[in-house]
C-alpha atoms as a PDB file:
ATOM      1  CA  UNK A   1     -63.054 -41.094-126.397  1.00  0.00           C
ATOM      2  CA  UNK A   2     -64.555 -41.968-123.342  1.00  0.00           C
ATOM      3  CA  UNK A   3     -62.414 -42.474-119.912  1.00  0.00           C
ATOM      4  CA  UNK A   4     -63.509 -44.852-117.338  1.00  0.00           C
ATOM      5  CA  UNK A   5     -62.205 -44.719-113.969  1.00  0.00           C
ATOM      6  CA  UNK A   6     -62.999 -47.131-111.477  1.00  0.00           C
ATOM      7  CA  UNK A   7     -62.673 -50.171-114.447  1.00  0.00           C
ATOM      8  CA  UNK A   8     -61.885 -52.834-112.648  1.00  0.00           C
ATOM      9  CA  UNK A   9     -65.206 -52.331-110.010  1.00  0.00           C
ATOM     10  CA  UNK A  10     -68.223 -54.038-110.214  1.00  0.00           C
ATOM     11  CA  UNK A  11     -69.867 -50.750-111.935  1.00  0.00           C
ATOM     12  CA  UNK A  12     -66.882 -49.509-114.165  1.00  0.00           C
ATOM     13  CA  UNK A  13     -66.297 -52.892-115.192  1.00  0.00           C
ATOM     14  CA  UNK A  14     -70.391 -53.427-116.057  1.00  0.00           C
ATOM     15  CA  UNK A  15     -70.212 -49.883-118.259  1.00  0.00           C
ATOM     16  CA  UNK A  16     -66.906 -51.477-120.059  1.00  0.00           C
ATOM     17  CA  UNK A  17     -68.304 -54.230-121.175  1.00  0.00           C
ATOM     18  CA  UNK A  18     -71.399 -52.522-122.462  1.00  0.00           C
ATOM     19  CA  UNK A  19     -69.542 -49.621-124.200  1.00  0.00           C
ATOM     20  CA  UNK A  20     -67.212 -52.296-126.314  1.00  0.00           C
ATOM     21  CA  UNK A  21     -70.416 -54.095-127.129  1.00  0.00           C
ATOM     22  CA  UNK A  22     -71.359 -50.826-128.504  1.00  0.00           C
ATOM     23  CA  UNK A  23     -68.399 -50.421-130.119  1.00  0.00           C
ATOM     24  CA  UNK A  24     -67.547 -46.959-128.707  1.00  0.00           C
ATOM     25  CA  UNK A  25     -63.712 -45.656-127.944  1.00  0.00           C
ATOM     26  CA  UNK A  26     -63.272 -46.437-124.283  1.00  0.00           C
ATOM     27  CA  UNK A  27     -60.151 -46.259-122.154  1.00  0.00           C
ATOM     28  CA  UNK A  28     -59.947 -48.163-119.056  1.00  0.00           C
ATOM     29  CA  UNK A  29     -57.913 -46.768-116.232  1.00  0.00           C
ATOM     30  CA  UNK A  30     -56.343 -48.875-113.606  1.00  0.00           C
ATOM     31  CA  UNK A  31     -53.288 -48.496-111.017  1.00  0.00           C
ATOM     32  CA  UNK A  32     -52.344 -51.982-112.353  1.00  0.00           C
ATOM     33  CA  UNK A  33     -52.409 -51.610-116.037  1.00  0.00           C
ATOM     34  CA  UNK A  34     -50.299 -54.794-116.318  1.00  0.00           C
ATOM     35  CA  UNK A  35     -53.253 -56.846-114.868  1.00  0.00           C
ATOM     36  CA  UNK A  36     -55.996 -58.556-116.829  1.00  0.00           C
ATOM     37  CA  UNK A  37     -58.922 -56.417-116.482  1.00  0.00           C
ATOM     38  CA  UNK A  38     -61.591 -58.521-115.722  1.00  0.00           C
ATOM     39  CA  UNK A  39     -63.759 -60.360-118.447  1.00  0.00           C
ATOM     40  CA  UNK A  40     -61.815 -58.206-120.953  1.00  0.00           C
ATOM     41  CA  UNK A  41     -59.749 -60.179-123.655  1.00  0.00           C
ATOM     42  CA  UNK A  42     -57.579 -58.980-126.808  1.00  0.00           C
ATOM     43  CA  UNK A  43     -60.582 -60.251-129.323  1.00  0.00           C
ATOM     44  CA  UNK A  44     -62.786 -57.371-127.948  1.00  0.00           C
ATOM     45  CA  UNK A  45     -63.533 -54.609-131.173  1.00  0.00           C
ATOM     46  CA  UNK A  46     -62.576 -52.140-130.814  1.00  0.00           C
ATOM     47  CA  UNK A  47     -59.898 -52.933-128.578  1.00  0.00           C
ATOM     48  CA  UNK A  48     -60.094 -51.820-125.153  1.00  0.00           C
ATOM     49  CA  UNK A  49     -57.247 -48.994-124.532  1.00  0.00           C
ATOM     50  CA  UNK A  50     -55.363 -49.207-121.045  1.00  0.00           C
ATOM     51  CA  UNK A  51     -54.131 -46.559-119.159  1.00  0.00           C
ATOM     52  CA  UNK A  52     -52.008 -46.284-116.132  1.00  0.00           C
ATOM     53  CA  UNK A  53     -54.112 -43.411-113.151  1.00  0.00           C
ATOM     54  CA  UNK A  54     -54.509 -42.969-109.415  1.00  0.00           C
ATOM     55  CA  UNK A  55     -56.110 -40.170-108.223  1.00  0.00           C
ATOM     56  CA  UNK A  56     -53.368 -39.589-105.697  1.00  0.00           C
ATOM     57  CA  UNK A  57     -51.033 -38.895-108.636  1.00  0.00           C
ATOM     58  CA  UNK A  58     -52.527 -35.492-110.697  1.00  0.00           C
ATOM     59  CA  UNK A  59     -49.485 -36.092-113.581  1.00  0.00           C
ATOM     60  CA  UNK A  60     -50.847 -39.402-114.064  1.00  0.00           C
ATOM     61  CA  UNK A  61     -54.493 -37.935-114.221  1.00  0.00           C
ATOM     62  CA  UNK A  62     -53.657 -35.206-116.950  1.00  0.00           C
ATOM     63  CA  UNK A  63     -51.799 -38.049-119.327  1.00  0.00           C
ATOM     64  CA  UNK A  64     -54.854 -40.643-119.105  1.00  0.00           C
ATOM     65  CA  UNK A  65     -57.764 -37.521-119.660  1.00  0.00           C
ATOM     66  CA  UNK A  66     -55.555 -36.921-123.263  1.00  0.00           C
ATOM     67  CA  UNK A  67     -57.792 -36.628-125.894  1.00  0.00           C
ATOM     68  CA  UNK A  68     -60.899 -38.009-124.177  1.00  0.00           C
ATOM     69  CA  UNK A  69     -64.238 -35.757-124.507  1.00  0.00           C
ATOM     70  CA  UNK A  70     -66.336 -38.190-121.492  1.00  0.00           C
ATOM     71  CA  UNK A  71     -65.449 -39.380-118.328  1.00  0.00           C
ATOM     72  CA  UNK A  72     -67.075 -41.759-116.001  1.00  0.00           C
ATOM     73  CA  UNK A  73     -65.964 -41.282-112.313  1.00  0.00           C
ATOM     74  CA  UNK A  74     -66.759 -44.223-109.526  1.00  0.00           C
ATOM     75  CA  UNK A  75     -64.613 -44.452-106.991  1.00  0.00           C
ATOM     76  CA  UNK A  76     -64.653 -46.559-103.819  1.00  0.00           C
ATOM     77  CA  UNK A  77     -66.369 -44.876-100.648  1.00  0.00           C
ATOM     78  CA  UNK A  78     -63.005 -43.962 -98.598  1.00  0.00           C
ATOM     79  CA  UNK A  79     -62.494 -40.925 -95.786  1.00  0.00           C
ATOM     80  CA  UNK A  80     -60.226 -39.480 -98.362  1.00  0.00           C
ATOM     81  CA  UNK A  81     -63.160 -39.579-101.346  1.00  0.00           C
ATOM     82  CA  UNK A  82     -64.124 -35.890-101.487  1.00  0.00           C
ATOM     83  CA  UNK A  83     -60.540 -34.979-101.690  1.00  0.00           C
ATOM     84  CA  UNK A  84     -59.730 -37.549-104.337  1.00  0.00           C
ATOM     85  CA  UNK A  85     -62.710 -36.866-106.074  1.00  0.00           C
ATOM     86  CA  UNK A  86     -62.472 -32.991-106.478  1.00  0.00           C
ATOM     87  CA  UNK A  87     -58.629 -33.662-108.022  1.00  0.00           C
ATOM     88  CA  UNK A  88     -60.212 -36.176-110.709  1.00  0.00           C
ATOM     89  CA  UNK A  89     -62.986 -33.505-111.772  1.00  0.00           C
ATOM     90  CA  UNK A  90     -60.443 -30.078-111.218  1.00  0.00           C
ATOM     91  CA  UNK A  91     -58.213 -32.098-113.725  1.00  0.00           C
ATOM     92  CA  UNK A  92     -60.774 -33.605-116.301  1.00  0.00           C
ATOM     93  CA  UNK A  93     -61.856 -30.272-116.536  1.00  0.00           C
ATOM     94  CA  UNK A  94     -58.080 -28.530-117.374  1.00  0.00           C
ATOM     95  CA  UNK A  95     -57.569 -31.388-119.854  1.00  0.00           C
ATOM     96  CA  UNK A  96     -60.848 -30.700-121.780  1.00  0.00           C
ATOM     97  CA  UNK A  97     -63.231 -32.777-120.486  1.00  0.00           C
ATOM     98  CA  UNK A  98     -66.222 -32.013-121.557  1.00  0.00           C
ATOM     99  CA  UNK A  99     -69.049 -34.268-119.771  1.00  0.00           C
ATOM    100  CA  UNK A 100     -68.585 -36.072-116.192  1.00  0.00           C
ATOM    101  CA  UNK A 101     -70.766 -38.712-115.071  1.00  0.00           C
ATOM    102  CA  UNK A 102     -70.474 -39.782-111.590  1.00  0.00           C
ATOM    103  CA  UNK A 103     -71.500 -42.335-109.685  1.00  0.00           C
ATOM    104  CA  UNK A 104     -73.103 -40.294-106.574  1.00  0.00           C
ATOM    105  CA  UNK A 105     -75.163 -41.825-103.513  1.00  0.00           C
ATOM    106  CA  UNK A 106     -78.809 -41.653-102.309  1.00  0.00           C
ATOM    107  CA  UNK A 107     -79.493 -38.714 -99.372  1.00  0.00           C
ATOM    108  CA  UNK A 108     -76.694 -36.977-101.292  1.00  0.00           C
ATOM    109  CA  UNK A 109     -77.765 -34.114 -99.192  1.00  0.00           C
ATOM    110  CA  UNK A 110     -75.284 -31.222 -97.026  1.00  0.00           C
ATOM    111  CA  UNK A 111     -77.030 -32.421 -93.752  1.00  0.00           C
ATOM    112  CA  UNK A 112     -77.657 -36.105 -94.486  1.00  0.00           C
ATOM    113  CA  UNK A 113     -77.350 -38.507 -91.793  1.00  0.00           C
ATOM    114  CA  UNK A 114     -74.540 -40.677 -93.943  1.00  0.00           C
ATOM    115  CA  UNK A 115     -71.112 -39.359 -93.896  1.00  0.00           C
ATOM    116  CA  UNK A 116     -70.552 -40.569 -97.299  1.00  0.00           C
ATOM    117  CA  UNK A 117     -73.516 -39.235 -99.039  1.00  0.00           C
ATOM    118  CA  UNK A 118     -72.267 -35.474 -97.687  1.00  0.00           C
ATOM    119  CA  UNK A 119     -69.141 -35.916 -99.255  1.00  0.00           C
ATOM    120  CA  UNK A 120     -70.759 -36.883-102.745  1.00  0.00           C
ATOM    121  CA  UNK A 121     -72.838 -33.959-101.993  1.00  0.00           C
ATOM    122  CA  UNK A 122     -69.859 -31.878-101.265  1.00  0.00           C
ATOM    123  CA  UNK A 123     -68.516 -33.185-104.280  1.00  0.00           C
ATOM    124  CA  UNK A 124     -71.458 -32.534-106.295  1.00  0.00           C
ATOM    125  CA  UNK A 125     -71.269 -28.983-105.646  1.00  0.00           C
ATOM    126  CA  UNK A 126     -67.776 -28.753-106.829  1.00  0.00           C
ATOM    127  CA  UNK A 127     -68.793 -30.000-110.315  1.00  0.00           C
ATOM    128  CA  UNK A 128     -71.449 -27.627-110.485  1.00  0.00           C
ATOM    129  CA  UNK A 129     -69.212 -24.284-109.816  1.00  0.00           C
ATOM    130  CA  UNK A 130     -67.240 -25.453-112.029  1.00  0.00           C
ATOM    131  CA  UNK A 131     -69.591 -25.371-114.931  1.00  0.00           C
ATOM    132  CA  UNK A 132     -69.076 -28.917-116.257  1.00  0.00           C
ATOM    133  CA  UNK A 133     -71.694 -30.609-118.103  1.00  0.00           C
ATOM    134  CA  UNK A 134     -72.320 -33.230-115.923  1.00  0.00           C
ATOM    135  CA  UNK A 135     -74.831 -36.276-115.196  1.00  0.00           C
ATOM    136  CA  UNK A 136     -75.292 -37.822-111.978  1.00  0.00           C
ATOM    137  CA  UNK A 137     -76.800 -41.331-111.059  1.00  0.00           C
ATOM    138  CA  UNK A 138     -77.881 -42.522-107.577  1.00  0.00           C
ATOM    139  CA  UNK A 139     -77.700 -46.032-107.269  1.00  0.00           C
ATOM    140  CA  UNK A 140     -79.566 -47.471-103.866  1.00  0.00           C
ATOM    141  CA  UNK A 141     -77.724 -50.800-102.623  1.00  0.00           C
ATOM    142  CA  UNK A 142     -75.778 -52.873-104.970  1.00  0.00           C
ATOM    143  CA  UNK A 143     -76.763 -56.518-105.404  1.00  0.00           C
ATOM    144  CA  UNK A 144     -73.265 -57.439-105.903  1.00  0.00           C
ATOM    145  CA  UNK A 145     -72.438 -56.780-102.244  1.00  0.00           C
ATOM    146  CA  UNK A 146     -74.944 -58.780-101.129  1.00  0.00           C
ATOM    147  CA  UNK A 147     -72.237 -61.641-102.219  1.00  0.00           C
ATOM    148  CA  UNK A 148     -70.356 -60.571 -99.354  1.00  0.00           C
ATOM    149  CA  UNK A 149     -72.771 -61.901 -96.965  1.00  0.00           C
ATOM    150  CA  UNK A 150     -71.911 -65.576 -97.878  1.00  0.00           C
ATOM    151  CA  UNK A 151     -70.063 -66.602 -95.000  1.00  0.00           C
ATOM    152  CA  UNK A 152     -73.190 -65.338 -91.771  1.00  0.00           C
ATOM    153  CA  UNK A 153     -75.346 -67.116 -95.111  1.00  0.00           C
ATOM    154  CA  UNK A 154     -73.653 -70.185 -94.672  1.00  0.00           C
ATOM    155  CA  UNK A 155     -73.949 -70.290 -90.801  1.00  0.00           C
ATOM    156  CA  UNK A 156     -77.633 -69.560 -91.153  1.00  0.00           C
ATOM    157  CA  UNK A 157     -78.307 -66.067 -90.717  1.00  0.00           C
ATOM    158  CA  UNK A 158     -77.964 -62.450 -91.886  1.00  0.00           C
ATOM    159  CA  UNK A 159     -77.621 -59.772 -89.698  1.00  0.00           C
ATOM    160  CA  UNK A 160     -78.554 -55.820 -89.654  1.00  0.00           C
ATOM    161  CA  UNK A 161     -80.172 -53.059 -88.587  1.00  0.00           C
ATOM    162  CA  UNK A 162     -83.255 -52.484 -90.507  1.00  0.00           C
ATOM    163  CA  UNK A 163     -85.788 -54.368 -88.740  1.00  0.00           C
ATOM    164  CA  UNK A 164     -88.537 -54.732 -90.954  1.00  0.00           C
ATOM    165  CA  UNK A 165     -87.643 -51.643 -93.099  1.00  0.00           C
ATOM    166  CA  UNK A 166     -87.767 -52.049 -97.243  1.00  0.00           C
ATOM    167  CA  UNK A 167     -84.818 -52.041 -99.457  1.00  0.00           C
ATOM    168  CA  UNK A 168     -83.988 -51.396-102.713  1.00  0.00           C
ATOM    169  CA  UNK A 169     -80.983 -53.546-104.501  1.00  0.00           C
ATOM    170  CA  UNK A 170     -79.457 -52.599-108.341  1.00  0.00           C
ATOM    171  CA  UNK A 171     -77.605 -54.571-110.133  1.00  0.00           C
ATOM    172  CA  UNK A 172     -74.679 -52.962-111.199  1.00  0.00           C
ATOM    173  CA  UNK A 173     -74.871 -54.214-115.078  1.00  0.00           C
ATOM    174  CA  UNK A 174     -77.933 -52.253-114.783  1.00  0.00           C
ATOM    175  CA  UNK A 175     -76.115 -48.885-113.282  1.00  0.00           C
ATOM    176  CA  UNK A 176     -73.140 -49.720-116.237  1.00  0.00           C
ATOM    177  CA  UNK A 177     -76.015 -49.582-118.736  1.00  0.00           C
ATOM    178  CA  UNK A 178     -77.665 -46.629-117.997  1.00  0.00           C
ATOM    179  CA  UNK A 179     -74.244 -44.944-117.353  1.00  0.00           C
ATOM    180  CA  UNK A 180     -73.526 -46.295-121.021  1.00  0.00           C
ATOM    181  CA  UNK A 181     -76.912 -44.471-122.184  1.00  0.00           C
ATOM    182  CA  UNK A 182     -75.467 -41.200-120.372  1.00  0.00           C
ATOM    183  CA  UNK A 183     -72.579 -41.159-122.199  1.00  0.00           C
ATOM    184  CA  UNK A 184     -73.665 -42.416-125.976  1.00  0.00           C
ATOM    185  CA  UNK A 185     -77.531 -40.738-126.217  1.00  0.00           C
ATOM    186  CA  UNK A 186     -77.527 -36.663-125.780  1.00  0.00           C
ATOM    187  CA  UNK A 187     -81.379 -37.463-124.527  1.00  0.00           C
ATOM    188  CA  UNK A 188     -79.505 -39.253-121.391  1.00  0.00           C
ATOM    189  CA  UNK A 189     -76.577 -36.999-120.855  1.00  0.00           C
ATOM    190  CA  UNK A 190     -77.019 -34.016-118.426  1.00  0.00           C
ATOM    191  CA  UNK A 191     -79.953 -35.451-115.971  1.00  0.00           C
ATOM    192  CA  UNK A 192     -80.004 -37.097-112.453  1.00  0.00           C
ATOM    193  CA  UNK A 193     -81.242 -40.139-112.049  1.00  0.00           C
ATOM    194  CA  UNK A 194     -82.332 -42.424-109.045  1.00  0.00           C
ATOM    195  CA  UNK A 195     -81.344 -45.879-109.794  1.00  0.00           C
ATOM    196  CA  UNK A 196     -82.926 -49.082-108.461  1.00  0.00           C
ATOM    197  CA  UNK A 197     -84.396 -52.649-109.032  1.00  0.00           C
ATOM    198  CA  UNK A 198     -87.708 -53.074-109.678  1.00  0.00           C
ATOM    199  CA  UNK A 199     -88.759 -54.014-106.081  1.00  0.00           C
ATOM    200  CA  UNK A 200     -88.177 -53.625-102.198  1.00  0.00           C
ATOM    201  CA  UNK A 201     -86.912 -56.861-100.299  1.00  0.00           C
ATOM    202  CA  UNK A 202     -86.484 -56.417 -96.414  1.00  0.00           C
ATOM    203  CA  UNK A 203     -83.519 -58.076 -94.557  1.00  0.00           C
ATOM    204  CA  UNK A 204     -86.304 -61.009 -93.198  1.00  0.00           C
ATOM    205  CA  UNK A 205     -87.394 -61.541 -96.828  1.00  0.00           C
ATOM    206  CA  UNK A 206     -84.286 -61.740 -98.323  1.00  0.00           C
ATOM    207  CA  UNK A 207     -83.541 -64.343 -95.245  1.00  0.00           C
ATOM    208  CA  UNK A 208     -86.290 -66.305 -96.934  1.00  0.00           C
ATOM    209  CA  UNK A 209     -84.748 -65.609-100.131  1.00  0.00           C
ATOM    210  CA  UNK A 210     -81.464 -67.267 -99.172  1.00  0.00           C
ATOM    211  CA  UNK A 211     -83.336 -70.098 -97.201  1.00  0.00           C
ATOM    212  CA  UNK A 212     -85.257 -70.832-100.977  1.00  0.00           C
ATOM    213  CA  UNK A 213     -81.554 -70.658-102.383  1.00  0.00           C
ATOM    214  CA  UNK A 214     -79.707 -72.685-100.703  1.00  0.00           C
ATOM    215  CA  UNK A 215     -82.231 -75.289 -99.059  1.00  0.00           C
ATOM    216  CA  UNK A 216     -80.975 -74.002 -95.390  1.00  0.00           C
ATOM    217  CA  UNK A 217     -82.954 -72.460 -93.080  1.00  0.00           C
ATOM    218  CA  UNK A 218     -81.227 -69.140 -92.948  1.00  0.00           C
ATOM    219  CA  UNK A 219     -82.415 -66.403 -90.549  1.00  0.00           C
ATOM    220  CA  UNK A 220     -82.199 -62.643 -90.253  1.00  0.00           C
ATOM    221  CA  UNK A 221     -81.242 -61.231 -86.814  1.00  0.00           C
ATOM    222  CA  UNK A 222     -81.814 -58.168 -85.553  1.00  0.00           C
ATOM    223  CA  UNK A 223     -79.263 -55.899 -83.834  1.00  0.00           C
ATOM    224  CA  UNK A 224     -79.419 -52.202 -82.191  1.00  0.00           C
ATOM    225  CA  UNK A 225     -77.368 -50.317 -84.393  1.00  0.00           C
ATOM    226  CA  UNK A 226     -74.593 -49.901 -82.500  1.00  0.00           C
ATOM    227  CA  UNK A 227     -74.430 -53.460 -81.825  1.00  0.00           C
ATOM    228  CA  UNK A 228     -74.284 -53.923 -85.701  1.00  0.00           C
ATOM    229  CA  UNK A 229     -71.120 -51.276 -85.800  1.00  0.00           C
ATOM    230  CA  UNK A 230     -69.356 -53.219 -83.114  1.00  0.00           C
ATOM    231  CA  UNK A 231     -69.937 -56.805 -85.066  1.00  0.00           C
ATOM    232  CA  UNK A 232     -69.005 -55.156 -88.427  1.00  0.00           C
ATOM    233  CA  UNK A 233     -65.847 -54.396 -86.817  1.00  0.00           C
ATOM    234  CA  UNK A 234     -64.701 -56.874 -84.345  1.00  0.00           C
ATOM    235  CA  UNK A 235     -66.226 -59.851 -86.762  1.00  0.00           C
ATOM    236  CA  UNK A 236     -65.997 -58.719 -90.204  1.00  0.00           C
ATOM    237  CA  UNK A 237     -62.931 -56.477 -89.512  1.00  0.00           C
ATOM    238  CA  UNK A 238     -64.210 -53.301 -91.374  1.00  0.00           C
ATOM    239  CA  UNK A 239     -62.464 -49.573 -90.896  1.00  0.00           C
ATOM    240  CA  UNK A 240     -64.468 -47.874 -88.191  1.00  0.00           C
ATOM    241  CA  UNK A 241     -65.379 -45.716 -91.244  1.00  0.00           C
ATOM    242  CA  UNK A 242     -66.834 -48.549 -92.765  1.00  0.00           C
ATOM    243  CA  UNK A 243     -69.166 -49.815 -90.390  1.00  0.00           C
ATOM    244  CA  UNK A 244     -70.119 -46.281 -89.720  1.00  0.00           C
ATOM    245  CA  UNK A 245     -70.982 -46.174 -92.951  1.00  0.00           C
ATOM    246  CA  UNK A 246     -73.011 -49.306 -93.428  1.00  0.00           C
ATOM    247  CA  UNK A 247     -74.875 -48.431 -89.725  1.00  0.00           C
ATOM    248  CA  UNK A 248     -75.542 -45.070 -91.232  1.00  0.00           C
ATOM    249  CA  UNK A 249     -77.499 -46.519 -94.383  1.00  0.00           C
ATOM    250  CA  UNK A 250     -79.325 -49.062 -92.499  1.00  0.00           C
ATOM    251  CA  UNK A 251     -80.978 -46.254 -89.959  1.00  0.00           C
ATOM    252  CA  UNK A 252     -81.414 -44.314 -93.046  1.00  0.00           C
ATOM    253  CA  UNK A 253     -83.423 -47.222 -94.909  1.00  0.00           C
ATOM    254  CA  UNK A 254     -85.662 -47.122 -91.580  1.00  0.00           C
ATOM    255  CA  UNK A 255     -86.595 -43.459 -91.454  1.00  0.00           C
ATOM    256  CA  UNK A 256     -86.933 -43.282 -95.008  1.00  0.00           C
ATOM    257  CA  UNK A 257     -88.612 -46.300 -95.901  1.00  0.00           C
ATOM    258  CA  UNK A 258     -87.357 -46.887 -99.747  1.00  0.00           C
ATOM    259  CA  UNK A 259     -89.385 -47.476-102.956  1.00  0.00           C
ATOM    260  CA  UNK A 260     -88.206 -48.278-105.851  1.00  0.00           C
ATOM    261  CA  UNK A 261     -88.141 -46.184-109.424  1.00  0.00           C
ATOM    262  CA  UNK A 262     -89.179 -46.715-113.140  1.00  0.00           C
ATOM    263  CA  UNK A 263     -86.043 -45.066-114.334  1.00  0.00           C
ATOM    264  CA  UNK A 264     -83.802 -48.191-115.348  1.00  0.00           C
ATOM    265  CA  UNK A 265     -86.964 -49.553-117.359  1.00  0.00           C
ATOM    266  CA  UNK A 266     -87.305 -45.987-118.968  1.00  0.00           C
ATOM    267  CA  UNK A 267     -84.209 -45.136-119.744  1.00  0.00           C
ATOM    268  CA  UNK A 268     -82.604 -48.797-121.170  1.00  0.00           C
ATOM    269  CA  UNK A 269     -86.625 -50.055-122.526  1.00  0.00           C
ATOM    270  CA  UNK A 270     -86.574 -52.964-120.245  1.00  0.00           C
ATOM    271  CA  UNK A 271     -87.226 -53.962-116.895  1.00  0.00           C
ATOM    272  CA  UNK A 272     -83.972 -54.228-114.483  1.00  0.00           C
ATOM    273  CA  UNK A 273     -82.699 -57.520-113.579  1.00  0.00           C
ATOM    274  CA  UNK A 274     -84.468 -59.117-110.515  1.00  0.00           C
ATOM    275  CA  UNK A 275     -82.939 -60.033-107.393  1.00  0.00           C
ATOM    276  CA  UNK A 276     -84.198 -62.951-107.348  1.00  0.00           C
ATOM    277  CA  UNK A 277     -82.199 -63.696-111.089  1.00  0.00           C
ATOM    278  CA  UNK A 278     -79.267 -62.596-109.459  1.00  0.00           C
ATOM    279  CA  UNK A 279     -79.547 -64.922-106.799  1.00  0.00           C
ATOM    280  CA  UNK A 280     -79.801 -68.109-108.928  1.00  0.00           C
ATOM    281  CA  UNK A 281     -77.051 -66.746-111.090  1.00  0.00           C
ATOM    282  CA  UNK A 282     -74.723 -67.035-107.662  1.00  0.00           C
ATOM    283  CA  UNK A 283     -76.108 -69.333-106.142  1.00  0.00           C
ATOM    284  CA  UNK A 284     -72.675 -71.674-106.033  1.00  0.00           C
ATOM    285  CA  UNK A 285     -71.386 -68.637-104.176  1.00  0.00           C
ATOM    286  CA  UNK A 286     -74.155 -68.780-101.474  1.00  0.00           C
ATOM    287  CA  UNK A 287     -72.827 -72.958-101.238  1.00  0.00           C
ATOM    288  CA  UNK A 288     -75.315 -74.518-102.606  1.00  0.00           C
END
């Protein structure tokens, strides 16, 4: 039995889909078991098994790890992650849990300069005193966020940080498939593995990228990066954790310019979906 936690995110919910079409035991764990989880219906076989968890709650931990061998663990970046984090693993691993994969971060390093990746760092560390068989995947930045930008994209512009810098973007069907392969293929299980698409977009190119989209002239803009922090909050409304956090990766992305790996085309024996697929796939989102 494999456990997922984090089902009902854009990754979790990617690895649940593949691991049904597999046809492997999975139980999805949710703080709203009595909601649909997403694109999951009562025709799926084997059925999907839901379970009632929240990190916050350690009794509710140790009664959805029963019987499971596997767990996946992504959780959303919060201030509270390393704490919630260490409780998921420290009980997996009293319920006989045998193998942990996590989502982790890139610059998952004890001095990196993004808040976040020192936690999953922190975190990391934790897993390995423990002895825990354990496989860890780095994922750069999701193209499903980049959905979020559809309100600046339908005023014409994008802003950020990075000046020219390079990016890399990952779909996270892509992550859910190679964190299927870590769980199902004893070749996969026990590595670490940088995740990414197959190329580097900057913020101007993927201007031009939403200008080809949506037949508007959209435009990148370039702020200092604490002028970026202060939109993120005072526009967009994020935690000042938040836009911390998002400043933080886009200086990152411009002292270490990014490049992208081989390891999705490796690992699953194709290439990874294109941002430029993705795109067209939402483009009714973007308003066109």
């Amino acid at each position: 039995m494999i456990v997922v936690m984090g089902a009902t995110g854009a990754t979790g919910n990617a690895l649940l889909h593949r691991l049904l079409a597999l046809g492997t035991p999975v139980r999805a764990l949710t703080r709203t078991p009595h909601e649909p989880i997403p694109g999951v219906t009562g025709a799926h076989r084997p059925p999907l098994e839901v379970r009632y968890a929240d990190a916050r709650d350690p009794h509710s931990l140790r009664t959805a790890f029963e019987g499971a061998s596997q767990l996946f663990l992504a959780m959303a970046n919060s201030p509270a992650q390393v704490e919630l984090e260490t409780r998921v693993i420290d009980t997996a691993a009293d319920t006989g849990i045998e193998h942990l994969v996590k989502i982790s971060a890139p610059a998952a390093e004890p001095d990196s300069p993004v808040a976040i990746s020192r936690g999953h760092h922190a975190v990391e560390e934790h897993v390995r005193a423990l002895g825990m068989k354990h496989t860890l995947l780095y994922p750069y930045a999701f193209m499903q966020n980049l959905l979020r930008l559809a309100p600046t994209v339908a005023q014409g512009v994008i802003l950020g940080a990075m000046g020219e810098a390079p990016c890399n973007y990952v779909d996270c069907r892509d992550i859910g498939d190679v964190a299927a392969a870590a769980l199902t293929r004893p070749d996969i299980a026990g590595g670490a593995y940088v995740l990414t698409g197959s190329e580097v977009v900057s913020h101007p190119e993927l201007a031009q990228r939403f200008s080809t989209l949506t037949g508007r002239r959209v435009r990148y803009v370039n702020l200092a990066p604490d002028e970026l922090r202060a939109d993120l909050i005072h526009r967009a409304h994020m935690p000042a954790w938040l836009a911390d956090h998002v400043t933080e990766i886009q200086e990152l992305a411009v002292a270490r310019p990014e490049t992208p790996t081989d390891t999705v085309s490796r690992i699953l024996g194709r290439p990874p979906r294109t941002l430029d697929a993705f795109l067209h796939e939402n483009r009714d989102h973007f308003g066109r």
